[in-house]
N, C-alpha and C. Protein backbone atom coordinates (compact mmCIF):
# COMPACT_ATOMS: atom_id res chain seq x y z
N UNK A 1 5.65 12.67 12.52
CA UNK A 1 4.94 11.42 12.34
C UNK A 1 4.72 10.79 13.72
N UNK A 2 3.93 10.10 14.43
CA UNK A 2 3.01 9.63 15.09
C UNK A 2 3.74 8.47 15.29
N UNK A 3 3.15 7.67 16.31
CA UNK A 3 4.10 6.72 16.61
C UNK A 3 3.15 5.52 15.76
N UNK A 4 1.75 5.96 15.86
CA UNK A 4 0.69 5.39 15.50
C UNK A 4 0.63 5.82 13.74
N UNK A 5 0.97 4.95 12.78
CA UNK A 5 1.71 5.31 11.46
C UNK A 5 0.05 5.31 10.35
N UNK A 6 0.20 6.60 9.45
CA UNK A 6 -0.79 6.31 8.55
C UNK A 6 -0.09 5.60 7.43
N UNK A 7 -0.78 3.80 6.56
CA UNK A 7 -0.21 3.43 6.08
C UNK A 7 -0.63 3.24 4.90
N UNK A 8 -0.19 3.35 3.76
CA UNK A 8 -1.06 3.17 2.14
C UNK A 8 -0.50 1.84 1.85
N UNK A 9 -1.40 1.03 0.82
CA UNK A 9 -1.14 -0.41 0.67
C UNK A 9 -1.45 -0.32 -0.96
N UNK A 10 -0.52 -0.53 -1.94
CA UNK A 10 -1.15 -0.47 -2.67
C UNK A 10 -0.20 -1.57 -3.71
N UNK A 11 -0.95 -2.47 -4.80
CA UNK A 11 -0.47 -3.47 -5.37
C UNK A 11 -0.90 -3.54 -6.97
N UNK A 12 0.00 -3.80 -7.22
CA UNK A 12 -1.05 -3.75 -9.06
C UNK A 12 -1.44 -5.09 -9.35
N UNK A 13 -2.05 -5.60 -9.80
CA UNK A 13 -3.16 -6.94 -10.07
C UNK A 13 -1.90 -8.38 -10.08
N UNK A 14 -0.70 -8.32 -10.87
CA UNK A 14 0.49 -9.23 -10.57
C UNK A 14 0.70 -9.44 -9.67
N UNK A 15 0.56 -8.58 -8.22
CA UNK A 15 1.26 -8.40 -7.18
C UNK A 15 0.34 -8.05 -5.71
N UNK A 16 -1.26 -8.72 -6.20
CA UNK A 16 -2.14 -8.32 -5.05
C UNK A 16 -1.91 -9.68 -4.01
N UNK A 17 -1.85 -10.98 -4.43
CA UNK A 17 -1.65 -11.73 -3.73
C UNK A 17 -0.27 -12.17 -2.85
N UNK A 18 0.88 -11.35 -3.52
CA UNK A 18 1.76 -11.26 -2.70
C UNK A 18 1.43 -10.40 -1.67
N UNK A 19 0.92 -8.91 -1.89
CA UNK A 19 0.72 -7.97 -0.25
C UNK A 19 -0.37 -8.83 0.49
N UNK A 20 -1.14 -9.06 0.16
CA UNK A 20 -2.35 -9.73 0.85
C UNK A 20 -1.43 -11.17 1.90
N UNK A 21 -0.44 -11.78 1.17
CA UNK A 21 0.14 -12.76 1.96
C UNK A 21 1.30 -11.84 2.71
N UNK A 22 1.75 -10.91 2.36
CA UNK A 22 2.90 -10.18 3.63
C UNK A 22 1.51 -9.37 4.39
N UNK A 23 0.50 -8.92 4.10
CA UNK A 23 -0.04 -8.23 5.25
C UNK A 23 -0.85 -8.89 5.77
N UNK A 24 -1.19 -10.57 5.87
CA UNK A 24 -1.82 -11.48 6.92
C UNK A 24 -0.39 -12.08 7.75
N UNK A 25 0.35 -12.06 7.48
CA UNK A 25 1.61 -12.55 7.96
C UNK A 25 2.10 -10.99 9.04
N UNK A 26 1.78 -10.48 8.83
CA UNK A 26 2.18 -9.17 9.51
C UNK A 26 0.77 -8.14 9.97
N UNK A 27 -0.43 -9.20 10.28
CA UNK A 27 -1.81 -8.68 10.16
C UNK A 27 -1.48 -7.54 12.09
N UNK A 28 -0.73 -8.47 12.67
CA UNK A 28 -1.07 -7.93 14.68
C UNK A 28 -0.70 -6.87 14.39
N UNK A 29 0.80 -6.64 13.51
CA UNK A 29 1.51 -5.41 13.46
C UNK A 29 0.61 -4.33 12.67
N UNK A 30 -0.25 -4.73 11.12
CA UNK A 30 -1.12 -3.80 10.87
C UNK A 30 -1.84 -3.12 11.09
N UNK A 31 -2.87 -4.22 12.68
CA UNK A 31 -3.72 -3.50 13.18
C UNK A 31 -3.64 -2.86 14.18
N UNK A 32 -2.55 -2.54 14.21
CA UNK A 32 -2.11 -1.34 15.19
C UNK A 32 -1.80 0.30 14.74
N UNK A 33 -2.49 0.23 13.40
CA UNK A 33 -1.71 1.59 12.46
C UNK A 33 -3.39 1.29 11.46
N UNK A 34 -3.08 2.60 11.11
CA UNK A 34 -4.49 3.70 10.47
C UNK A 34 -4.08 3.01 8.95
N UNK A 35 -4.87 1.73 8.04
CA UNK A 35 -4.28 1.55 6.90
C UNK A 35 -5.32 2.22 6.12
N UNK A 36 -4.95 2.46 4.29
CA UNK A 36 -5.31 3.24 3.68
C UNK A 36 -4.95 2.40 2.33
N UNK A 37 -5.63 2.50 1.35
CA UNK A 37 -5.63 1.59 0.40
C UNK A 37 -5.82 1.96 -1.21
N UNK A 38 -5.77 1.75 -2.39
CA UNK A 38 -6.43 1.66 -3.36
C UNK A 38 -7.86 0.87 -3.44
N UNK A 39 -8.57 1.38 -4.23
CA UNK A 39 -10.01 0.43 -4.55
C UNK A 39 -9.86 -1.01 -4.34
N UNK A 40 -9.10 -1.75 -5.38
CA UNK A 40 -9.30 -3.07 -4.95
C UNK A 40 -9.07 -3.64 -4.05
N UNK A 41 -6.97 -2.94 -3.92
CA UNK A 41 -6.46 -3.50 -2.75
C UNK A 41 -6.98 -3.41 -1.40
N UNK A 42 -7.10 -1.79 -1.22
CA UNK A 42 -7.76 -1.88 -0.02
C UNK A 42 -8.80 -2.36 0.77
N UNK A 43 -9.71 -3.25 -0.49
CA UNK A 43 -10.76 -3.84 0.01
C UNK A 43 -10.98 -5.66 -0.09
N UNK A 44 -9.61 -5.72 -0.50
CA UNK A 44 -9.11 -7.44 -0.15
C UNK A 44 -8.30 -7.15 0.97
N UNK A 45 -7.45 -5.95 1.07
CA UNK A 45 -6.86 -6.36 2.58
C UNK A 45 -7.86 -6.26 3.82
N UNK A 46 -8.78 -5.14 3.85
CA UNK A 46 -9.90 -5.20 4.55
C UNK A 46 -10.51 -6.47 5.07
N UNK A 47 -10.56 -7.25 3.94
CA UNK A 47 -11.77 -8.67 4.29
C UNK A 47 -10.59 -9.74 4.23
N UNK A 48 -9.54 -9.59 3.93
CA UNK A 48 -8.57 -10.53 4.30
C UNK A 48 -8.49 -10.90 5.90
N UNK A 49 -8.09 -9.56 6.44
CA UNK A 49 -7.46 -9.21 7.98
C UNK A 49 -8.92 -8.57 8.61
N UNK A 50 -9.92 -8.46 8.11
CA UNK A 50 -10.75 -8.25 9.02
C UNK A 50 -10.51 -6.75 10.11
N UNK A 51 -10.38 -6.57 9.58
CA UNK A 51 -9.73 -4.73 9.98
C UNK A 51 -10.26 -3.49 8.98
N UNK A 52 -10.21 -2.24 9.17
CA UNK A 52 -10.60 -0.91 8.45
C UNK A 52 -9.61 -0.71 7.43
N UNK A 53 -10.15 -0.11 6.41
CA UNK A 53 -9.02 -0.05 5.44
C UNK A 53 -9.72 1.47 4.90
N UNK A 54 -9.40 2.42 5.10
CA UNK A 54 -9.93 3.50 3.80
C UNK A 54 -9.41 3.28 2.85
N UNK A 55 -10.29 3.34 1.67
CA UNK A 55 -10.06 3.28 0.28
C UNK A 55 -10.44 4.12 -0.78
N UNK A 56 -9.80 4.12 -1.32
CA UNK A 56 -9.47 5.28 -2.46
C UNK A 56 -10.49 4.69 -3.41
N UNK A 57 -10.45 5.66 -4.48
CA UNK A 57 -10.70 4.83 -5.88
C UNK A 57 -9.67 3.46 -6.66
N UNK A 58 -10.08 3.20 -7.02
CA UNK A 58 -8.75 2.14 -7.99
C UNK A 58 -7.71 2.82 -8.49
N UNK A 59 -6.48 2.55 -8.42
CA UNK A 59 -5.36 2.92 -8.99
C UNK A 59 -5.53 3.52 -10.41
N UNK A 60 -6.32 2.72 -11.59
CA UNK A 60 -6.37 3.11 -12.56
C UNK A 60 -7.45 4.28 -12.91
N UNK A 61 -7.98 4.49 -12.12
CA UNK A 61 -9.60 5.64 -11.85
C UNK A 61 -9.23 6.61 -10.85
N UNK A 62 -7.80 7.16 -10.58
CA UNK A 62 -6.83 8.16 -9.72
C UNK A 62 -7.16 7.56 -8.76
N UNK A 63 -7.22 6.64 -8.00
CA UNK A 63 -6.43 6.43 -6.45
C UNK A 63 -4.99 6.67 -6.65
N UNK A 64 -3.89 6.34 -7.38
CA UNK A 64 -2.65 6.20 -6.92
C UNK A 64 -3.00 8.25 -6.92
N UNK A 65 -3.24 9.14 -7.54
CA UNK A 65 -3.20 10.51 -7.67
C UNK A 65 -3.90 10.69 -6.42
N UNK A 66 -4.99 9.99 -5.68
CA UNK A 66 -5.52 10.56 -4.40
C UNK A 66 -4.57 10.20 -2.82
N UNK A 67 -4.19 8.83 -3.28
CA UNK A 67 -2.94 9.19 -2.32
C UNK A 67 -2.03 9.78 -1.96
N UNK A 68 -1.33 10.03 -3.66
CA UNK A 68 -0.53 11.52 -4.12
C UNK A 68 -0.63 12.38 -3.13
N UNK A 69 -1.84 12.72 -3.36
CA UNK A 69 -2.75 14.28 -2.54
C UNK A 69 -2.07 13.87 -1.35
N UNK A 70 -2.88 12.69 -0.89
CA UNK A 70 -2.77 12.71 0.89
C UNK A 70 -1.76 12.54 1.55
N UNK A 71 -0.39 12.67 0.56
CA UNK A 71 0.94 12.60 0.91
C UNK A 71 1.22 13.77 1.20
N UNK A 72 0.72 15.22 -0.35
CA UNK A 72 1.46 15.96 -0.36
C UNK A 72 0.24 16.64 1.15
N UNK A 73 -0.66 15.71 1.50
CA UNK A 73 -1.20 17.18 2.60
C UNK A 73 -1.13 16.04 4.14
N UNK A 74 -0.27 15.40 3.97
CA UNK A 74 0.76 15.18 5.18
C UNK A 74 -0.63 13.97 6.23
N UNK A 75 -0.92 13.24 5.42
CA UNK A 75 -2.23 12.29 6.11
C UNK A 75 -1.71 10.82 5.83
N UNK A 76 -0.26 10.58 4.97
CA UNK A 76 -0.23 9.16 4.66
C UNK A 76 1.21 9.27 5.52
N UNK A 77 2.02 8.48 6.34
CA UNK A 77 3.05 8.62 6.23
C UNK A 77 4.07 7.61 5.63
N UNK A 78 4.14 6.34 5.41
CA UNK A 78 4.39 5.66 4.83
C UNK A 78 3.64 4.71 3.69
N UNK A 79 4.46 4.37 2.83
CA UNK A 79 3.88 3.21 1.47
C UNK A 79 4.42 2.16 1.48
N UNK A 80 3.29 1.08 1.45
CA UNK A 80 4.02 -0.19 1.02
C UNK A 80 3.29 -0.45 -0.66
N UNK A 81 4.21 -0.34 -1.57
CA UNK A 81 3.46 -0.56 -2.95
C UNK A 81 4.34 -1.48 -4.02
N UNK A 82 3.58 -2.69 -3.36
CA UNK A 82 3.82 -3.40 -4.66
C UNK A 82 3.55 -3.91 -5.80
N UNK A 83 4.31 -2.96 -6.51
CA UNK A 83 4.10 -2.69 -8.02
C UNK A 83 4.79 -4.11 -9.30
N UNK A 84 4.07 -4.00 -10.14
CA UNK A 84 4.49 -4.92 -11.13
C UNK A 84 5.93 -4.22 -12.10
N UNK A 85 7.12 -4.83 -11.93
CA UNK A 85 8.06 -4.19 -12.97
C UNK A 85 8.57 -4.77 -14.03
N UNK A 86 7.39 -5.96 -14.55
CA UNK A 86 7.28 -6.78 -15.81
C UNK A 86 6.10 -6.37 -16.67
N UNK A 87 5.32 -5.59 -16.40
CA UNK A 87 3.80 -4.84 -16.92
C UNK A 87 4.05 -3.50 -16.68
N UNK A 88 3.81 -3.27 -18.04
CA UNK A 88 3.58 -1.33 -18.12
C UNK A 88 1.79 -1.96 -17.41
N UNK A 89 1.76 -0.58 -16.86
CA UNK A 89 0.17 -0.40 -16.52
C UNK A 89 -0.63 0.63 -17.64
N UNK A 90 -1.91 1.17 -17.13
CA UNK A 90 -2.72 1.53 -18.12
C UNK A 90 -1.80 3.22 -17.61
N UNK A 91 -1.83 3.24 -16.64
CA UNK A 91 -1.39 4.41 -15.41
C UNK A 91 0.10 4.62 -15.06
N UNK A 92 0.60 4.09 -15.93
CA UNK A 92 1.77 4.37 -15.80
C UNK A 92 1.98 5.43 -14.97
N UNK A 93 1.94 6.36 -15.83
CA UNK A 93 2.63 8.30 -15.05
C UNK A 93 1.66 8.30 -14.14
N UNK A 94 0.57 7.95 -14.02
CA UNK A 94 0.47 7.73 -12.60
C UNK A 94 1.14 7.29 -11.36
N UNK A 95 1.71 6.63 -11.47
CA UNK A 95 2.41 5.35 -10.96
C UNK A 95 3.56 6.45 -10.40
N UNK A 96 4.20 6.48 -11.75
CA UNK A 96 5.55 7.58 -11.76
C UNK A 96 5.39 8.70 -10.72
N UNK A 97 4.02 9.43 -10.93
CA UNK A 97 4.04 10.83 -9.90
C UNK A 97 3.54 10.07 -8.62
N UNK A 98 2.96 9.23 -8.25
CA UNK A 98 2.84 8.76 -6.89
C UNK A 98 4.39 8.03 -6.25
N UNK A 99 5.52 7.71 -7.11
CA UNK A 99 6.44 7.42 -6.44
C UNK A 99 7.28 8.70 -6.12
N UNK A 100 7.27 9.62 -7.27
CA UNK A 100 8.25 11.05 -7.26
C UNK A 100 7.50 11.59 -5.82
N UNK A 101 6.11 11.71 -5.75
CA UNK A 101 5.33 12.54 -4.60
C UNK A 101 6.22 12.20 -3.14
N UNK A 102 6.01 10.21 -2.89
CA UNK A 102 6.52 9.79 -1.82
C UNK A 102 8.10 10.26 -1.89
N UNK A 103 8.84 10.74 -2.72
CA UNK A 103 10.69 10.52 -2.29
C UNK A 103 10.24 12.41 -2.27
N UNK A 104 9.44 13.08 -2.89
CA UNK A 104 9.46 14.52 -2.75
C UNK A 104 9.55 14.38 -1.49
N UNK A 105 8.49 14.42 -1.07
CA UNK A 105 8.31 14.38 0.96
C UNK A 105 8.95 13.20 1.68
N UNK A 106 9.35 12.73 1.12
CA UNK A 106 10.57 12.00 2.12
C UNK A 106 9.72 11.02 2.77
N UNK A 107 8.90 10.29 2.57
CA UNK A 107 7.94 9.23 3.36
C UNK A 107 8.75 7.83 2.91
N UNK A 108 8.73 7.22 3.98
CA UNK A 108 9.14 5.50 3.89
C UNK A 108 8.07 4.74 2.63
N UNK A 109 9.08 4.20 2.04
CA UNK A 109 8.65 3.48 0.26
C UNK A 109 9.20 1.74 0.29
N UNK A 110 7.86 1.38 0.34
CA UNK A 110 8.56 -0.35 0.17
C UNK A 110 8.25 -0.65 -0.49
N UNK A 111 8.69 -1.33 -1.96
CA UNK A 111 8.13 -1.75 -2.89
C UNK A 111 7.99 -3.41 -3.19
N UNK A 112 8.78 -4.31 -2.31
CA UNK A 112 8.72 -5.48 -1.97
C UNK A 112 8.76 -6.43 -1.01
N UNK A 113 8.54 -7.42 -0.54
CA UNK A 113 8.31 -8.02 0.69
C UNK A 113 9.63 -7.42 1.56
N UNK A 114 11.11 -7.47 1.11
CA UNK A 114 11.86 -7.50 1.93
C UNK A 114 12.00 -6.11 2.45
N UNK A 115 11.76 -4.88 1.64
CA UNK A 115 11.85 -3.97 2.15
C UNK A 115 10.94 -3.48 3.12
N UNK A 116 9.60 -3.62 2.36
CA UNK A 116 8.46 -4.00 3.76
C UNK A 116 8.73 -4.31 5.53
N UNK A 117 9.34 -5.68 5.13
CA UNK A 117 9.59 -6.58 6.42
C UNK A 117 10.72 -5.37 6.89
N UNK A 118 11.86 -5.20 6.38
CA UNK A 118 12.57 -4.42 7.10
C UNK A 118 11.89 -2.67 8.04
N UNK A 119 11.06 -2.36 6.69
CA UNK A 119 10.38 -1.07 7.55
C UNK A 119 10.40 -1.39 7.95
N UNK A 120 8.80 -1.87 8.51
CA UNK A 120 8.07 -2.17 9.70
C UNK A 120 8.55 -3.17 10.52
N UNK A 121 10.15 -3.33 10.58
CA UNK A 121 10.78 -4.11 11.99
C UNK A 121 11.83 -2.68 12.58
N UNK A 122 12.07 -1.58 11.89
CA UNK A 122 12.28 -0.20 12.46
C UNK A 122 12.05 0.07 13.63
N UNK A 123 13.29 0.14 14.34
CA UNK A 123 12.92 0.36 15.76
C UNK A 123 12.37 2.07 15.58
N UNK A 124 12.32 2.44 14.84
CA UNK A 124 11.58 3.77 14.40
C UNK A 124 10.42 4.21 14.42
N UNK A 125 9.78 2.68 13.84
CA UNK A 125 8.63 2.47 13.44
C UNK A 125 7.62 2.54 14.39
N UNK A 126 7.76 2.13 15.94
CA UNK A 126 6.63 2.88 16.53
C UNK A 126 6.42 3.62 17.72
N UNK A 127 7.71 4.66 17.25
CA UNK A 127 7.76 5.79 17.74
C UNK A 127 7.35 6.86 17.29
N UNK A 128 7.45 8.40 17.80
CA UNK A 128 7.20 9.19 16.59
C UNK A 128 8.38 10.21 16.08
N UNK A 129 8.45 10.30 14.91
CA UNK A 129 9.70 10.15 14.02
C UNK A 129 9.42 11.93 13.29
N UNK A 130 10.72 12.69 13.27
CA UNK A 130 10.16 14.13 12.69
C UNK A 130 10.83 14.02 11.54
N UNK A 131 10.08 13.89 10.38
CA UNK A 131 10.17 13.75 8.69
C UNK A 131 11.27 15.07 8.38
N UNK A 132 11.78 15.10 7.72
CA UNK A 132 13.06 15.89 7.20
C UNK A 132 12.20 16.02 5.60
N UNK A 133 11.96 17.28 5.36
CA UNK A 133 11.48 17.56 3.50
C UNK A 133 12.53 18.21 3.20
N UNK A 134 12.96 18.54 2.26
CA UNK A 134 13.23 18.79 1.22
C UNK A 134 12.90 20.39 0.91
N UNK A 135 13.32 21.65 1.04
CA UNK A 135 12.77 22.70 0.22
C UNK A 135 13.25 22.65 -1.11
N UNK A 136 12.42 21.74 -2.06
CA UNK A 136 12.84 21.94 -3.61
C UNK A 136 12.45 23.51 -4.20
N UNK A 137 11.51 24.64 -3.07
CA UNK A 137 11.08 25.72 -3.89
C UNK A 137 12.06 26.70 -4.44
N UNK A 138 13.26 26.52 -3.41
CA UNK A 138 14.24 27.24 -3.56
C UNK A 138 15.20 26.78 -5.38
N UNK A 139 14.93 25.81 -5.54
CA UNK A 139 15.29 25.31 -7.15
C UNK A 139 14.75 26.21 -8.00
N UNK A 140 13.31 25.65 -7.74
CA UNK A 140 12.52 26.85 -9.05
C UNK A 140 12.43 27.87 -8.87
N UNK A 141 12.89 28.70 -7.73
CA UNK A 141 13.25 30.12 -7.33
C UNK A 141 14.63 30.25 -8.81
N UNK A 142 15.09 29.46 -8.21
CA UNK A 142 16.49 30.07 -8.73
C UNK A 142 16.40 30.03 -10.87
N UNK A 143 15.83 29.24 -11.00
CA UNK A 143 15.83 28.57 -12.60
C UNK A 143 14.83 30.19 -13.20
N UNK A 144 13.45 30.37 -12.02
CA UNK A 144 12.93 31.36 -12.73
C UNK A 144 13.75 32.96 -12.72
N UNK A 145 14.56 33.49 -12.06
CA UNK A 145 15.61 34.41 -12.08
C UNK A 145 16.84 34.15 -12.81
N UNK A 146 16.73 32.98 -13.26
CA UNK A 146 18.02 32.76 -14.36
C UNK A 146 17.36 33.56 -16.11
């Protein structure tokens, strides 16, 4: 990972105006890093902070599954996603395989302001950092020879 961080932003509709207020509050530090977004979110943080945002489709129309992707092909390196945990969504298992994807590959996961604030005050954070995975293949090696 890069010292210069690829970052996904992503919020479910309960919880867009909280990231939108931690990522103008933390806008100098954003625009120093490659952000990456869901449909909506990414395009209120965009015109919030006045900065680039790539954006996905909407969470509920597979963005959270296209970030998925761009985890498992090594283009996102950290998430800040804050999610609603008083609302089932429409996307649930969506939801579910975009968090399993981020702890598969071992990428930094914030799911609320404080954990957020703590990442990105990581004296880690803007350096460049060599990710530690996981070989889970060796599991299903073993289960299919059982």
């Amino acid at each position: 990972m890069k010292a210069k961080k690829n970052i996904a932003l992503i919020a479910h509709d309960h919880r867009k105006m909280d990231l939108l207020d931690w990522a103008e509050f933390n806008s100098e530090f954003l625009k120093n890093h490659n952000l990456f977004g869901t449909g909506t979110t990414g395009s209120l943080v965009a015109q919030k902070l006045n900065i680039p945002v790539y954006t996905f489709k909407s969470g509920p129309l597979g963005g959270d599954l296209q970030i998925g992707t761009a985890i498992v092909d090594n283009e996102i390196d950290m998430m800040i996603f804050f999610w609603d945990p008083l609302q089932a969504q429409p996307h649930d298992v969506d939801v579910k395989a975009l968090q399993r994807i981020a702890i598969v590959y071992n990428i930094p996961l914030a799911c609320n302001r404080s954990s957020a604030d703590f990442l990105i005050t990581s004296p880690l954070m803007n350096s460049n950092y060599e990710r530690f995975i996981v070989d889970y293949s060796q599991r299903f090696k073993k289960n299919l020879d059982d």
